[in-house]
Protein backbone atom coordinates (compact mmCIF):
# COMPACT_ATOMS: atom_id res chain seq x y z
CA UNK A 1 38.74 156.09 112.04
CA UNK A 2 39.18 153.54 109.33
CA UNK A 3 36.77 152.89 106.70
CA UNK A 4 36.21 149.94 105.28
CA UNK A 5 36.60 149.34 101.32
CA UNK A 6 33.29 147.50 99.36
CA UNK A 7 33.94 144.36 97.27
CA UNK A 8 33.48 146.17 94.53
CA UNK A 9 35.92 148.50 95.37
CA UNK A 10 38.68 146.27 96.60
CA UNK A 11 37.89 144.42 93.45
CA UNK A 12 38.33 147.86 90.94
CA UNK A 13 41.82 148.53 93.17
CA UNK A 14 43.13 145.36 92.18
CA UNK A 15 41.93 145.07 88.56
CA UNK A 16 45.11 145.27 86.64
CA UNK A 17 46.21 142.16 88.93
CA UNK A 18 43.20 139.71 89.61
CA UNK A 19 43.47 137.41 92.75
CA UNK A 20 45.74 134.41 91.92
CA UNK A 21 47.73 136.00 89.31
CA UNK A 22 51.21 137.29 90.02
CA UNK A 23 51.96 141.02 90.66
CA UNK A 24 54.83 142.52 87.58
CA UNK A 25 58.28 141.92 88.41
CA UNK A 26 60.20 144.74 89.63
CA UNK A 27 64.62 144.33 89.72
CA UNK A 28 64.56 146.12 93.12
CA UNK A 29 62.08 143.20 94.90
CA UNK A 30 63.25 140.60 97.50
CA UNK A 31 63.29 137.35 96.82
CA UNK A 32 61.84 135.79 99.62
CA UNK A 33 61.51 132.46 98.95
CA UNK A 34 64.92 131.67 98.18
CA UNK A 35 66.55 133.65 100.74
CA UNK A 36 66.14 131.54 104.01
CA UNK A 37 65.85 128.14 102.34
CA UNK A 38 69.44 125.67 103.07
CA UNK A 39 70.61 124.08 100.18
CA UNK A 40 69.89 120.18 99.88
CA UNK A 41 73.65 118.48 100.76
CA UNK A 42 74.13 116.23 97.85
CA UNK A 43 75.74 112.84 99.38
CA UNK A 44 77.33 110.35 97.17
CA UNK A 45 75.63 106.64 97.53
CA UNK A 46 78.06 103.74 98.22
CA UNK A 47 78.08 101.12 95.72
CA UNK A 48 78.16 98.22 98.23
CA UNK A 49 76.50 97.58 102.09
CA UNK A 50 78.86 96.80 104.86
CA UNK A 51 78.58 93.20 104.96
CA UNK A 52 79.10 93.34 101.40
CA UNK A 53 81.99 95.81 101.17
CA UNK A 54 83.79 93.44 103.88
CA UNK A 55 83.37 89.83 101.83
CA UNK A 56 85.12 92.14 98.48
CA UNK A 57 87.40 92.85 100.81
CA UNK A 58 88.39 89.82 102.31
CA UNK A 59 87.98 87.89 98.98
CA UNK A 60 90.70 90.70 97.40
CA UNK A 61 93.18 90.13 100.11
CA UNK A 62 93.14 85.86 100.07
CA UNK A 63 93.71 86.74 96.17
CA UNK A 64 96.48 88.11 96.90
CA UNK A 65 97.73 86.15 99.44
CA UNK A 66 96.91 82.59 97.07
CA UNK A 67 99.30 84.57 94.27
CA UNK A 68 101.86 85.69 96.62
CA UNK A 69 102.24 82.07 97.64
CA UNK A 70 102.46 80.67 94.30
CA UNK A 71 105.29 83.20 93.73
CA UNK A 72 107.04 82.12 96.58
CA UNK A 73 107.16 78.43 95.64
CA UNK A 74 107.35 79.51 91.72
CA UNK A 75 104.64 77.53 91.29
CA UNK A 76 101.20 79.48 90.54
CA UNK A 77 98.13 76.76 90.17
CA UNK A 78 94.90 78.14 88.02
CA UNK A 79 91.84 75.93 88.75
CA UNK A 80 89.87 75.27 85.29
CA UNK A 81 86.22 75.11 85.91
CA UNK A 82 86.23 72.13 82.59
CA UNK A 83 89.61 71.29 82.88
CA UNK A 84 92.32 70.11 85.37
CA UNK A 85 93.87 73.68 85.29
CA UNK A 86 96.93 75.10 84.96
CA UNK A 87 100.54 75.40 86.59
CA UNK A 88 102.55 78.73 86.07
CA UNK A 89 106.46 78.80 86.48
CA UNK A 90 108.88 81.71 86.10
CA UNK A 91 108.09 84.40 84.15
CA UNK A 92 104.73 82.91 83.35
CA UNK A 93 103.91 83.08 87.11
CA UNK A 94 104.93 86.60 87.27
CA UNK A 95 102.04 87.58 85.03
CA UNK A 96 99.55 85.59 86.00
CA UNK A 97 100.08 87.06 89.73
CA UNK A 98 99.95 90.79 88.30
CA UNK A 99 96.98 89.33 86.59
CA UNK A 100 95.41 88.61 90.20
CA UNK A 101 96.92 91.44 91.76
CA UNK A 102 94.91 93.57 88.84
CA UNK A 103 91.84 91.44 90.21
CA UNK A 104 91.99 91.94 93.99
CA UNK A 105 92.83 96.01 92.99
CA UNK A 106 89.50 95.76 91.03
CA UNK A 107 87.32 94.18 93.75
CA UNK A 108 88.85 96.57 96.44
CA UNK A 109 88.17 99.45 94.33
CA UNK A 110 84.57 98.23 93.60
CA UNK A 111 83.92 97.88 97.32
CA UNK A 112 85.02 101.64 98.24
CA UNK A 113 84.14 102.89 95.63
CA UNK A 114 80.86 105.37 95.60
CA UNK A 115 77.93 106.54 93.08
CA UNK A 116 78.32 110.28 92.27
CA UNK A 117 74.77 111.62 92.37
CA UNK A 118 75.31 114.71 90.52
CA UNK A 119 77.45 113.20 87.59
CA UNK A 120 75.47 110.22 87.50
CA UNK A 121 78.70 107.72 87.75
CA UNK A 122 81.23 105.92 89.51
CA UNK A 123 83.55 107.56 91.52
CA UNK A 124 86.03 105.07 90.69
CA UNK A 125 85.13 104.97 87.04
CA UNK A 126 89.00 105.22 85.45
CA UNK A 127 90.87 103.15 88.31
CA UNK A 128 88.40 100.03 87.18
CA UNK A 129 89.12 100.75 83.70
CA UNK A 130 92.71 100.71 84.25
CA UNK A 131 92.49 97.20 86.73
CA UNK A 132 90.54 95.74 83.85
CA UNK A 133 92.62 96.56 81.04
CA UNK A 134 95.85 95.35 83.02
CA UNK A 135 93.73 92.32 84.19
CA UNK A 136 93.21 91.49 80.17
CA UNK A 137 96.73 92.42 79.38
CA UNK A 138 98.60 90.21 81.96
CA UNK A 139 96.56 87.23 81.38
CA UNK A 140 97.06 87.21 77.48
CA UNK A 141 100.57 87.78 78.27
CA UNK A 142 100.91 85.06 80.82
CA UNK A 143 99.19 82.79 78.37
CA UNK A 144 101.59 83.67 75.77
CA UNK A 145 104.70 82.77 77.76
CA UNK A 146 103.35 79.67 78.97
C-alpha cells in the first residue's frame, strides 16, 4: 500500500532545493539536453541571386571577348565617359587587355563567390584583392606606355 506524502512534508523533503531552483551538479550526471539535439548545419550565403550571378557572368565574358578583339586587330578602343576615348597599340594594348582581363576575373569571382557565416566574410576575399590590385597596376602601366 502506498501512502501518500502531506504538502508539508513533500515541501520539508525538498527544502535544501525549492521548486524552480536547480538540483547541485554532480560530474557523474547525464546531460540530457544536449545529447539528442543535431547540430544546426551552418550554410554559406551566396553573394549574388541567379539572375544576377548570370548578367556578372555574361558581362565578364563580352569583356573579354571586346579585349581579345582589340588584341587581335592591335587596336584596343577605351570609351571616355567626357572625352572621345582612347586607342591602345602594341604594348600599350597588352596592358590595357590584362587590365580587362583583371576586370572580367573580378566580376566572375564576385558572382561565385559566397558569404562565410561563421567568419563573417567573403569567401573570395584575397582573389578580389589580388584582381583589384592587378586591375590598378595594369592600367597605370598601360597609361604610362601610351
Amino acid at each position: 500500500m502506498t501512502t501518500t506524502k502531506s504538502r508539508d512534508e513533500t515541501l520539508r523533503d525538498g527544502e535544501p532545493h525549492r521548486y524552480g531552483q536547480p538540483r547541485p551538479y554532480t560530474p557523474d550526471h547525464p546531460n540530457l539536453l544536449a545529447s539528442g539535439l543535431a547540430a544546426r548545419p551552418v550554410e554559406n550565403t551566396p553573394l549574388c541571386s541567379g539572375l544576377a550571378r548570370t548578367l556578372l557572368i555574361a558581362l565578364a565574358v563580352l569583356a573579354a571577348v571586346y579585349g581579345a578583339h582589340g588584341i587581335v586587330t592591335d587596336d584596343l578602343f577605351l570609351p571616355g565617359k567626357r572625352s572621345p576615348g582612347k586607342h591602345f597599340y602594341g604594348i600599350a594594348a597588352w596592358f590595357m587587355f590584362c587590365m580587362i582581363l583583371c576586370v572580367s576575373g573580378y566580376l566572375y569571382t564576385f558572382a561565385v563567390s559566397e558569404y562565410d557565416v561563421m567568419n563573417r566574410s567573403i569567401t573570395t576575399k584575397k582573389l578580389l584583392s589580388a584582381f583589384t590590385v592587378g586591375f590598378i597596376v595594369f592600367m597605370i602601366a598601360g597609361f604610362a606606355v601610351a
